[in-house]
C-alpha atoms as a PDB file:
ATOM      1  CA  UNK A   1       0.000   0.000   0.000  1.00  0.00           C
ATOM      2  CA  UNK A   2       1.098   3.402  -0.719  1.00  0.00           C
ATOM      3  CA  UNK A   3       0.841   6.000   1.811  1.00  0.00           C
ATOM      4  CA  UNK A   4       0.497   9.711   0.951  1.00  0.00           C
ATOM      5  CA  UNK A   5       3.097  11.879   1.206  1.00  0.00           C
ATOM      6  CA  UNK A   6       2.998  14.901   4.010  1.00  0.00           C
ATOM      7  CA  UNK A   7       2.724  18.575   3.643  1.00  0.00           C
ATOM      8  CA  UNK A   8       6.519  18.994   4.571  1.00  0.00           C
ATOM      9  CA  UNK A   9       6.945  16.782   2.088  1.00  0.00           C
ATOM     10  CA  UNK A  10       4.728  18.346  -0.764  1.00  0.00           C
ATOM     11  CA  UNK A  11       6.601  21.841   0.157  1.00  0.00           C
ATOM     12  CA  UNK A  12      10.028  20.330  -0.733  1.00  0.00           C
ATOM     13  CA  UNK A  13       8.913  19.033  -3.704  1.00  0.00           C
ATOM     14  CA  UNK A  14       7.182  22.092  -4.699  1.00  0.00           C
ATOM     15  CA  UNK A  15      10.599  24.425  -4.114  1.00  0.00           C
ATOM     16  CA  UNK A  16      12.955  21.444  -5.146  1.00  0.00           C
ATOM     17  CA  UNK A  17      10.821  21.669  -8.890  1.00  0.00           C
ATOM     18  CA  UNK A  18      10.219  25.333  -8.508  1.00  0.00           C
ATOM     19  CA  UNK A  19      13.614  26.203  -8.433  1.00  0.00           C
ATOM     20  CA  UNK A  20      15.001  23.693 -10.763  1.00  0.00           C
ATOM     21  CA  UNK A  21      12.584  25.008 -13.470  1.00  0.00           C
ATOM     22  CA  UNK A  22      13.256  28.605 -12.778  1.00  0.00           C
ATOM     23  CA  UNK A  23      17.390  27.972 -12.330  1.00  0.00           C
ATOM     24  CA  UNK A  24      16.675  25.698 -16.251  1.00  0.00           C
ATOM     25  CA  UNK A  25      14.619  28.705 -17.357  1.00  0.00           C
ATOM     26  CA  UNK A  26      17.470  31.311 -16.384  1.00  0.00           C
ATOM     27  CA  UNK A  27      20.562  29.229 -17.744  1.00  0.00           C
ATOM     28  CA  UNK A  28      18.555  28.251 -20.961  1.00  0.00           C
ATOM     29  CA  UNK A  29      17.610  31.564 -21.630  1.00  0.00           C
ATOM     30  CA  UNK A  30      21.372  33.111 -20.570  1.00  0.00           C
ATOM     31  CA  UNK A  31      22.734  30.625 -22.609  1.00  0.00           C
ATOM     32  CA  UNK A  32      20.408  31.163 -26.063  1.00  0.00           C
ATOM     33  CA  UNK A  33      20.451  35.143 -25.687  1.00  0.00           C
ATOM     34  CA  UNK A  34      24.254  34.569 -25.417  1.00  0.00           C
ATOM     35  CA  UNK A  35      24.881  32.235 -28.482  1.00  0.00           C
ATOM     36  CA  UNK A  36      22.724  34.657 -30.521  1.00  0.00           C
ATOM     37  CA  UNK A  37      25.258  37.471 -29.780  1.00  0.00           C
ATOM     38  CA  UNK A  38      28.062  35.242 -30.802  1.00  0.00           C
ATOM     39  CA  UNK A  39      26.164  34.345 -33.498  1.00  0.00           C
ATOM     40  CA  UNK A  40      25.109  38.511 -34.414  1.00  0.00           C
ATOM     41  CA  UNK A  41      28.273  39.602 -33.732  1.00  0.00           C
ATOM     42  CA  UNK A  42      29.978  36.869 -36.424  1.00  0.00           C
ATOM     43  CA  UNK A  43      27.188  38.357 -39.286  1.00  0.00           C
ATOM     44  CA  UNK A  44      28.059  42.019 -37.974  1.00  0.00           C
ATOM     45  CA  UNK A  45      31.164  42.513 -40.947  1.00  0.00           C
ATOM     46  CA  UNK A  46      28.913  41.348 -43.789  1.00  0.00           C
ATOM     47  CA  UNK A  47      26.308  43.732 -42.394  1.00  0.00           C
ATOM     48  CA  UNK A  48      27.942  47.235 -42.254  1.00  0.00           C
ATOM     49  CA  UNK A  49      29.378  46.150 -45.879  1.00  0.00           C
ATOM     50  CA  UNK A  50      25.663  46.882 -46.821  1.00  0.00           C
ATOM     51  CA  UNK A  51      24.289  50.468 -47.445  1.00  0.00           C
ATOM     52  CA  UNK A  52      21.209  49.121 -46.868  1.00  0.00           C
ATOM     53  CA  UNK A  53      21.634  48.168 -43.178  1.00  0.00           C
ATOM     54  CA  UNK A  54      20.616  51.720 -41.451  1.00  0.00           C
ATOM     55  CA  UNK A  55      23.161  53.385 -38.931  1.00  0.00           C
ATOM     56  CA  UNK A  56      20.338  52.907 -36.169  1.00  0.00           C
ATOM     57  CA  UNK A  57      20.031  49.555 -36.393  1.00  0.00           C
ATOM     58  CA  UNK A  58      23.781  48.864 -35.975  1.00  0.00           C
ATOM     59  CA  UNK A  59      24.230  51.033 -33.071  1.00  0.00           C
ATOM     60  CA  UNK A  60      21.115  49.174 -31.405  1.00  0.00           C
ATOM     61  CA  UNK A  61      22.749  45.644 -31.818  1.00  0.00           C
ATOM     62  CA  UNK A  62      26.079  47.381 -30.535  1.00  0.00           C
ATOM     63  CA  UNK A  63      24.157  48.455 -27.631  1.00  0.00           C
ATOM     64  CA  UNK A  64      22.069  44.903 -26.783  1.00  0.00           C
ATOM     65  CA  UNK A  65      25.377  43.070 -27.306  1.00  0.00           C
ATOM     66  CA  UNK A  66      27.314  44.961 -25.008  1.00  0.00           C
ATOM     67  CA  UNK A  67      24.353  44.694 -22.667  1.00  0.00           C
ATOM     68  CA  UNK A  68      23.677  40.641 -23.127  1.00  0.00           C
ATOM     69  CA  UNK A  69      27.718  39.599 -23.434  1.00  0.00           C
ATOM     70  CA  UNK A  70      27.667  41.608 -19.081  1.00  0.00           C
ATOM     71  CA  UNK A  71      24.331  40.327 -18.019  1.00  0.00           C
ATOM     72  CA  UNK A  72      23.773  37.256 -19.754  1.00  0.00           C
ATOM     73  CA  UNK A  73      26.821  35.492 -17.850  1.00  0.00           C
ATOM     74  CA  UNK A  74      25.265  36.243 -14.721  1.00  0.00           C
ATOM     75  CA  UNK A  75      21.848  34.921 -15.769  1.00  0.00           C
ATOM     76  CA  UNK A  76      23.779  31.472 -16.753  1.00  0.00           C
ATOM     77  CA  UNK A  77      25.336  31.631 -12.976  1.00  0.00           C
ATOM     78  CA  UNK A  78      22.375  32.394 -11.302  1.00  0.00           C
ATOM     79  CA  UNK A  79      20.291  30.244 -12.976  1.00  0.00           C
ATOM     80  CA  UNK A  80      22.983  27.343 -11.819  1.00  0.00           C
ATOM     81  CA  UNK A  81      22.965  28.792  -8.318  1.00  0.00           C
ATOM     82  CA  UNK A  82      19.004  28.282  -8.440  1.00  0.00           C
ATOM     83  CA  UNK A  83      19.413  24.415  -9.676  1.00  0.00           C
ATOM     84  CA  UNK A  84      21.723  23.851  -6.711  1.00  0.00           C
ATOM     85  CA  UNK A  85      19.307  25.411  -4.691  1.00  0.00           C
ATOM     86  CA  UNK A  86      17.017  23.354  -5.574  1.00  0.00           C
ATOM     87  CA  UNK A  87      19.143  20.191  -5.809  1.00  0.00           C
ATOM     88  CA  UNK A  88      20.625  20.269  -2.347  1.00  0.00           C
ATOM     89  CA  UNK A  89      17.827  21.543  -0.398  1.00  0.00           C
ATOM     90  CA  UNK A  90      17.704  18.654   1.903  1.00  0.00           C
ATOM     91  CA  UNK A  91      21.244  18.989   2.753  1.00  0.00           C
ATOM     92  CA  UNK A  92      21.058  22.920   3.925  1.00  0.00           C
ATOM     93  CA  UNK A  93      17.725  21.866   6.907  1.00  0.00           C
ATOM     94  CA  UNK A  94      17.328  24.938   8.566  1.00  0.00           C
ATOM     95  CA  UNK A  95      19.810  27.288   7.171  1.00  0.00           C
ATOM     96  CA  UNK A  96      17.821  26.993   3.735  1.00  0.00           C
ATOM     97  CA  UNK A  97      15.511  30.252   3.661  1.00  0.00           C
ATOM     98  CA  UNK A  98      18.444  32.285   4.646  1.00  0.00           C
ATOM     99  CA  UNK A  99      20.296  31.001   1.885  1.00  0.00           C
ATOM    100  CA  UNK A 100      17.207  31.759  -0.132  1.00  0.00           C
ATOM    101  CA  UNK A 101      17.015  34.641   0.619  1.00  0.00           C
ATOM    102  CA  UNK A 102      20.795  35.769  -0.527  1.00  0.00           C
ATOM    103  CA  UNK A 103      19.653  33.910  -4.029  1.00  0.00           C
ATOM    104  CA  UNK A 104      16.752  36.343  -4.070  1.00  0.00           C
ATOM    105  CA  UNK A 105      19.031  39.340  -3.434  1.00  0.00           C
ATOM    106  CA  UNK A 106      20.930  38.326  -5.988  1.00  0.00           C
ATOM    107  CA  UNK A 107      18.213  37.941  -8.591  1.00  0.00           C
ATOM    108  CA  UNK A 108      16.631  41.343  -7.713  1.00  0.00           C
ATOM    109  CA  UNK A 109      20.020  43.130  -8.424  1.00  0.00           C
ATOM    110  CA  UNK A 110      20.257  41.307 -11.498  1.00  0.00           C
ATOM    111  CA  UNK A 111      16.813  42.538 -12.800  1.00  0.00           C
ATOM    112  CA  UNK A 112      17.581  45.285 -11.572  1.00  0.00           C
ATOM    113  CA  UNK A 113      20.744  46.416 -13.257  1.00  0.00           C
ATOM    114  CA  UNK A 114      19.525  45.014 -16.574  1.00  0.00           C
ATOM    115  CA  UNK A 115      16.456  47.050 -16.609  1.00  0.00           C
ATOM    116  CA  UNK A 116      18.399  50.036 -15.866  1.00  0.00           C
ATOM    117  CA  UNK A 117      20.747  49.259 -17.884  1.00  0.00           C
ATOM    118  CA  UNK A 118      18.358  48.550 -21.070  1.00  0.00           C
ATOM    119  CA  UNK A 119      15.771  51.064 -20.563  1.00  0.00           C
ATOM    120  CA  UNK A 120      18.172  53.566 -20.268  1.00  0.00           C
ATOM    121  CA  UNK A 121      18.397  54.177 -24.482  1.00  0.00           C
ATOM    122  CA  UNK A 122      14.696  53.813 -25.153  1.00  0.00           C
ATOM    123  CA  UNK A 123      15.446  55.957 -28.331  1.00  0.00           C
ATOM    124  CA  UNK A 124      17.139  52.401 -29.954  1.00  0.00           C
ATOM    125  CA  UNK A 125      14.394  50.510 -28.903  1.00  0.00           C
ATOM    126  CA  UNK A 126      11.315  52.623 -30.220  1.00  0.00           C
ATOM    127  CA  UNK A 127      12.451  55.259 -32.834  1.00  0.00           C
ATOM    128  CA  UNK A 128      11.097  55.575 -36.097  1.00  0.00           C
ATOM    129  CA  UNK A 129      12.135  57.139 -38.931  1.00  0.00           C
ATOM    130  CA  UNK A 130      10.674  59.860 -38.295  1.00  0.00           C
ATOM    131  CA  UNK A 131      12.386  60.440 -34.933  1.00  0.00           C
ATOM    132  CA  UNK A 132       9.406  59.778 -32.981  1.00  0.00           C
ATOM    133  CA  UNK A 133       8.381  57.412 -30.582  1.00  0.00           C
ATOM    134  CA  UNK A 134       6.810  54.329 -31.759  1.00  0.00           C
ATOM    135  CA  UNK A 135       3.579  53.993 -29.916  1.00  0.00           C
ATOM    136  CA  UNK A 136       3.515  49.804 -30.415  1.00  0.00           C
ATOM    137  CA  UNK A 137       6.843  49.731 -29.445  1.00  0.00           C
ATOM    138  CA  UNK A 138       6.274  51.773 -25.935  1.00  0.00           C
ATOM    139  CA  UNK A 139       3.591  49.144 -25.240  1.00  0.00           C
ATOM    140  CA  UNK A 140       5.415  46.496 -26.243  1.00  0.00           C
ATOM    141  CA  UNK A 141       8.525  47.704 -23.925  1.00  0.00           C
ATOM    142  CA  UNK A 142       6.080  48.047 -21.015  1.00  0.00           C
ATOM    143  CA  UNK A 143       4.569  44.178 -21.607  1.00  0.00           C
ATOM    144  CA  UNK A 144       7.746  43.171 -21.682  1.00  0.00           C
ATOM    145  CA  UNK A 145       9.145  45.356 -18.476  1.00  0.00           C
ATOM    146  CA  UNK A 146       6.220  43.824 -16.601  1.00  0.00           C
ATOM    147  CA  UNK A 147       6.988  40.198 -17.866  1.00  0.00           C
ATOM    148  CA  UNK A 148      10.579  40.601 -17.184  1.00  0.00           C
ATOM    149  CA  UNK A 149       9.659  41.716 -13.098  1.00  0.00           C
ATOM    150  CA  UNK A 150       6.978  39.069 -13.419  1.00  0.00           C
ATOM    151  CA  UNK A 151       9.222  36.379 -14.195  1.00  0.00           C
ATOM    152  CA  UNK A 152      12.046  37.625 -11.741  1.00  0.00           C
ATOM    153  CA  UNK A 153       9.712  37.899  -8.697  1.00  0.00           C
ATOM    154  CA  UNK A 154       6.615  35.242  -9.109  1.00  0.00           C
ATOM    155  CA  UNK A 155       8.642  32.049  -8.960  1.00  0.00           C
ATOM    156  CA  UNK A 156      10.711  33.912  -5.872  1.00  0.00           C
ATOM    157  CA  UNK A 157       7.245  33.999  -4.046  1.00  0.00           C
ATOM    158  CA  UNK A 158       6.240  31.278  -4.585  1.00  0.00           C
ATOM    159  CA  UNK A 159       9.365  28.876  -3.511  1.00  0.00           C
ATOM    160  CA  UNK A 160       9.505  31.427   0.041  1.00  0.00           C
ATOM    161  CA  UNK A 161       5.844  30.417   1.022  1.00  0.00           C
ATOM    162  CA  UNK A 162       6.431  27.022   0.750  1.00  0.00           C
ATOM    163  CA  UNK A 163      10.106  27.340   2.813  1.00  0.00           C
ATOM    164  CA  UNK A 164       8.344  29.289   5.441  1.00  0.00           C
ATOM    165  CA  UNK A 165       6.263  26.417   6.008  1.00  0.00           C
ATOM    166  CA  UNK A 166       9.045  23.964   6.322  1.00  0.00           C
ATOM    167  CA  UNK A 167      10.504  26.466   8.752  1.00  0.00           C
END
C-alpha cells in the first residue's frame, strides 16, 4: 500500500521543482540570448558592408550586445545557483531560507541592473524614422518590463511560502 506523502513533504517538492525550473529557465535563456550574440556579432562585418543596413540599427545591436555579453553570464550563474538550490535543499535543513534569501538578493540586483541598464536608451528601442516614438513599441517595452519583473519575482514567491512552512 502506498501512503500519501505529508505537507513537509509536498513543500520540498514544490521548491525542489520550482527552483530547478526557474534555475533551467534562467541558464537556458542566458545561454540562447548569449549564443545569438556570438552568433550577431559573427554576421556584424557582412552587415555594415551593406548600405542598406541603417546606422540605427547597428548602433542598437552594438548596444544589446554589449548589454547581453555583461548580463547574460550572470543569468547562466544564477540560474545554476538556483538548480543547486534546488538540488541540495535537503542537505542545507534549517539554514535553507536564509540562503534563499541571498539567491533572491541576488536575482533582484540582477533585474535590476539590466532594466536600468536597457531602458536607459529607449530611443534604440522605439524610434522611427521619423524620430518619434513608436507607440507599439512603448507598449510592447512596457509588456515586456512587466513580464521581465513578473518572471524575476513570481517564482521567488512562490518557492519562500512554501520554505516558510518547512521552517
Amino acid at each position: 500500500m502506498q501512503t500519501q506523502p505529508g505537507n513537509e513533504e509536498l513543500a520540498k517538492k514544490t521548491v525542489r521543482l520550482t527552483s530547478v525550473m526557474t534555475g533551467s529557465i534562467y541558464s537556458g535563456f542566458g545561454i540562447l540570448a548569449w549564443f545569438m550574440v556570438l552568433l550577431q556579432k559573427g554576421m556584424m562585418p557582412y552587415m555594415l558592408d551593406d548600405p542598406d543596413v541603417d546606422e540605427n540599427f547597428i548602433r542598437l545591436m552594438s548596444t544589446l550586445h554589449k548589454t547581453w555579453e555583461t548580463y547574460m553570464p550572470l543569468l547562466i550563474l544564477l540560474g545554476l545557483i538556483y538548480i543547486g538550490f534546488g538540488l541540495l535543499l535537503n542537505k542545507m535543513q534549517h539554514r535553507s531560507f536564509g540562503i534563499f534569501l541571498i539567491i533572491v538578493i541576488l536575482t533582484l540586483v540582477w533585474l535590476a541592473g539590466y532594466l536600468v541598464r536597457t531602458l536607459q536608451y529607449p530611443d534604440l528601442f522605439m524610434s522611427t524614422d521619423q524620430g518619434s516614438s513608436d507607440p507599439v513599441a512603448m507598449v510592447f517595452t512596457g509588456i515586456g518590463t512587466l513580464f521581465m519583473i513578473a518572471f524575476f519575482t513570481v517564482p521567488q514567491f512562490v518557492i519562500a511560502r512554501k520554505l516558510r512552512k518547512l521552517g
